[in-house]
Protein backbone atom coordinates (compact mmCIF):
# COMPACT_ATOMS: atom_id res chain seq x y z
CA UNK A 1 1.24 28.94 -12.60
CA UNK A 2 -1.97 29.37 -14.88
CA UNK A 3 -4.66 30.93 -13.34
CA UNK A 4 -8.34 30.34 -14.45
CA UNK A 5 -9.89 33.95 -12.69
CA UNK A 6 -9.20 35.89 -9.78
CA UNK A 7 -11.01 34.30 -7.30
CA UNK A 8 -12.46 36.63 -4.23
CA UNK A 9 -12.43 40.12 -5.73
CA UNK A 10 -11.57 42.39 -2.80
CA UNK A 11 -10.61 45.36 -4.04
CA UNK A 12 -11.63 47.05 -7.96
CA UNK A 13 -11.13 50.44 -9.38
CA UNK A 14 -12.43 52.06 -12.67
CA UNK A 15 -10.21 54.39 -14.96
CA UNK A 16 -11.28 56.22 -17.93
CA UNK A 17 -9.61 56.16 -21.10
CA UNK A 18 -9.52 59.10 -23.38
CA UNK A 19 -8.22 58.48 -26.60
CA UNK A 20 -6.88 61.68 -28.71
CA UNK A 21 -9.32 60.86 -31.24
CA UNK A 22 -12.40 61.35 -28.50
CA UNK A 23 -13.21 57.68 -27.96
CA UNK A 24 -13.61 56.76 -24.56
CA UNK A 25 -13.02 53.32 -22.87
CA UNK A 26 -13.74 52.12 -19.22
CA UNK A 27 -11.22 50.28 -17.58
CA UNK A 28 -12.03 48.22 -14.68
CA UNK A 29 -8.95 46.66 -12.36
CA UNK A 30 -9.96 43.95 -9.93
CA UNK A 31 -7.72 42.68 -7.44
CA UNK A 32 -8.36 39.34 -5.97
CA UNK A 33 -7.66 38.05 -2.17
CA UNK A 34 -4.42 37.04 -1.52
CA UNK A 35 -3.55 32.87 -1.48
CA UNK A 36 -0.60 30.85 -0.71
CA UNK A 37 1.01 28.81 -3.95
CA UNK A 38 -0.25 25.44 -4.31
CA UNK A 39 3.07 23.53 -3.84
CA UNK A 40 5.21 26.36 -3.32
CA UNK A 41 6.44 28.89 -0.26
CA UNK A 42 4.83 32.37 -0.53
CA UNK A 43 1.77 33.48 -1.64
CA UNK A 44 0.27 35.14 -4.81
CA UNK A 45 -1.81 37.82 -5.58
CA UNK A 46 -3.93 37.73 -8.10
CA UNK A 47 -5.32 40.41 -10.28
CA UNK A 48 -7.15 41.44 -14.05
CA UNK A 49 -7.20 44.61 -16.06
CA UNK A 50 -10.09 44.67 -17.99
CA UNK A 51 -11.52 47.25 -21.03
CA UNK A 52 -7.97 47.07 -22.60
CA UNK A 53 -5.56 44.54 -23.40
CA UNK A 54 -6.08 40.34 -23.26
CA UNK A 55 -7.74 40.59 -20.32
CA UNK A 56 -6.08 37.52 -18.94
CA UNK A 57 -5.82 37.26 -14.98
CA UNK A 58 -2.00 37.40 -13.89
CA UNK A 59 -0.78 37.71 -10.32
CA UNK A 60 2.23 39.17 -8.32
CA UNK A 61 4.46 36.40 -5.73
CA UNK A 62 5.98 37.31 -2.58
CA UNK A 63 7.28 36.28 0.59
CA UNK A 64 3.42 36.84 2.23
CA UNK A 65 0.27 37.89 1.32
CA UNK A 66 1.03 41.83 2.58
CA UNK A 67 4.53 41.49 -0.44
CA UNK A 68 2.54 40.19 -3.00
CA UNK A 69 -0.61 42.80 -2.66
CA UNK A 70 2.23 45.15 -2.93
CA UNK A 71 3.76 43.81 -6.30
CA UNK A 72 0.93 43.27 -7.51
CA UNK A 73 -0.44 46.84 -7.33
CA UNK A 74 3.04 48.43 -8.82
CA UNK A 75 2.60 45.50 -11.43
CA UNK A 76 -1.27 46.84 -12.55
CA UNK A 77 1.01 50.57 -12.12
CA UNK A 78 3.48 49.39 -15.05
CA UNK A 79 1.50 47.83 -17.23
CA UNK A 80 -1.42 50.85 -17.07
CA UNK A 81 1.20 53.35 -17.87
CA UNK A 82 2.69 51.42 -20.55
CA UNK A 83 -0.49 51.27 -22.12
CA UNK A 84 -0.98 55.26 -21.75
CA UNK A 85 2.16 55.31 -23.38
CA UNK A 86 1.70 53.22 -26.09
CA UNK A 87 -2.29 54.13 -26.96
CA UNK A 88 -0.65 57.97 -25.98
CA UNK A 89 -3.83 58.55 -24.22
CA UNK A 90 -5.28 60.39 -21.00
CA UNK A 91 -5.49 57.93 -18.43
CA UNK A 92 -7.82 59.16 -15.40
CA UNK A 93 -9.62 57.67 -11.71
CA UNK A 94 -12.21 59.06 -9.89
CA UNK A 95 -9.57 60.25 -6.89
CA UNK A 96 -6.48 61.38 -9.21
CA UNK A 97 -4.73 64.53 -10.44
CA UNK A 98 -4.13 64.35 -14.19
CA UNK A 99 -1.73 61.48 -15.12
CA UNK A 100 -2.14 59.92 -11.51
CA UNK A 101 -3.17 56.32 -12.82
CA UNK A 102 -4.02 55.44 -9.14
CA UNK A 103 -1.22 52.95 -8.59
CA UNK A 104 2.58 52.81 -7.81
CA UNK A 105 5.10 53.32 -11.07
């Protein structure tokens, strides 16, 4: 399923990204109200990172809309870490220890 945007945003948190070189980038995560699929069972959860990446909106499936806020937050988990990882940068929220991204690994 393509999605065009998120739809209702009800939930968005900002990280900071520290780069070893001192340059520092904003990232904003938004996660949009859950829906049921079109022509499907199940529902979806959308969600966007943006500040890093292609910014495209993706979502998480599951059984109900509860299952698929819940893969969709360890989803936005995976894919922020991997991109700590792989830019080897500090990534920080407002309500974390140091290297607490703010979502499930």
């Amino acid at each position: 399923m393509k999605l065009g945007g998120i739809g209702e945003v009800i939930a968005e948190r900002k990280l900071r990204l520290a780069q070893r070189d001192g340059r520092v980038t904003t990232i904003t995560v938004k996660l949009g109200k859950p829906l049921e699929f079109p022509d499907e069972t199940g529902f979806y959860a959308p969600f966007q990172i943006i500040g890093v990446g292609s910014e495209k909106a993706k979502y998480a499936g599951g059984v109900d809309g509860i299952q698929a806020l819940q893969l969709a937050m360890k989803m936005i988990g995976a894919y922020l870490n991997a991109i700590r990882e792989e830019q080897a940068a500090e990534l920080t929220w407002e309500g974390g220890d140091n290297g607490d991204v703010g979502f499930p690994d």
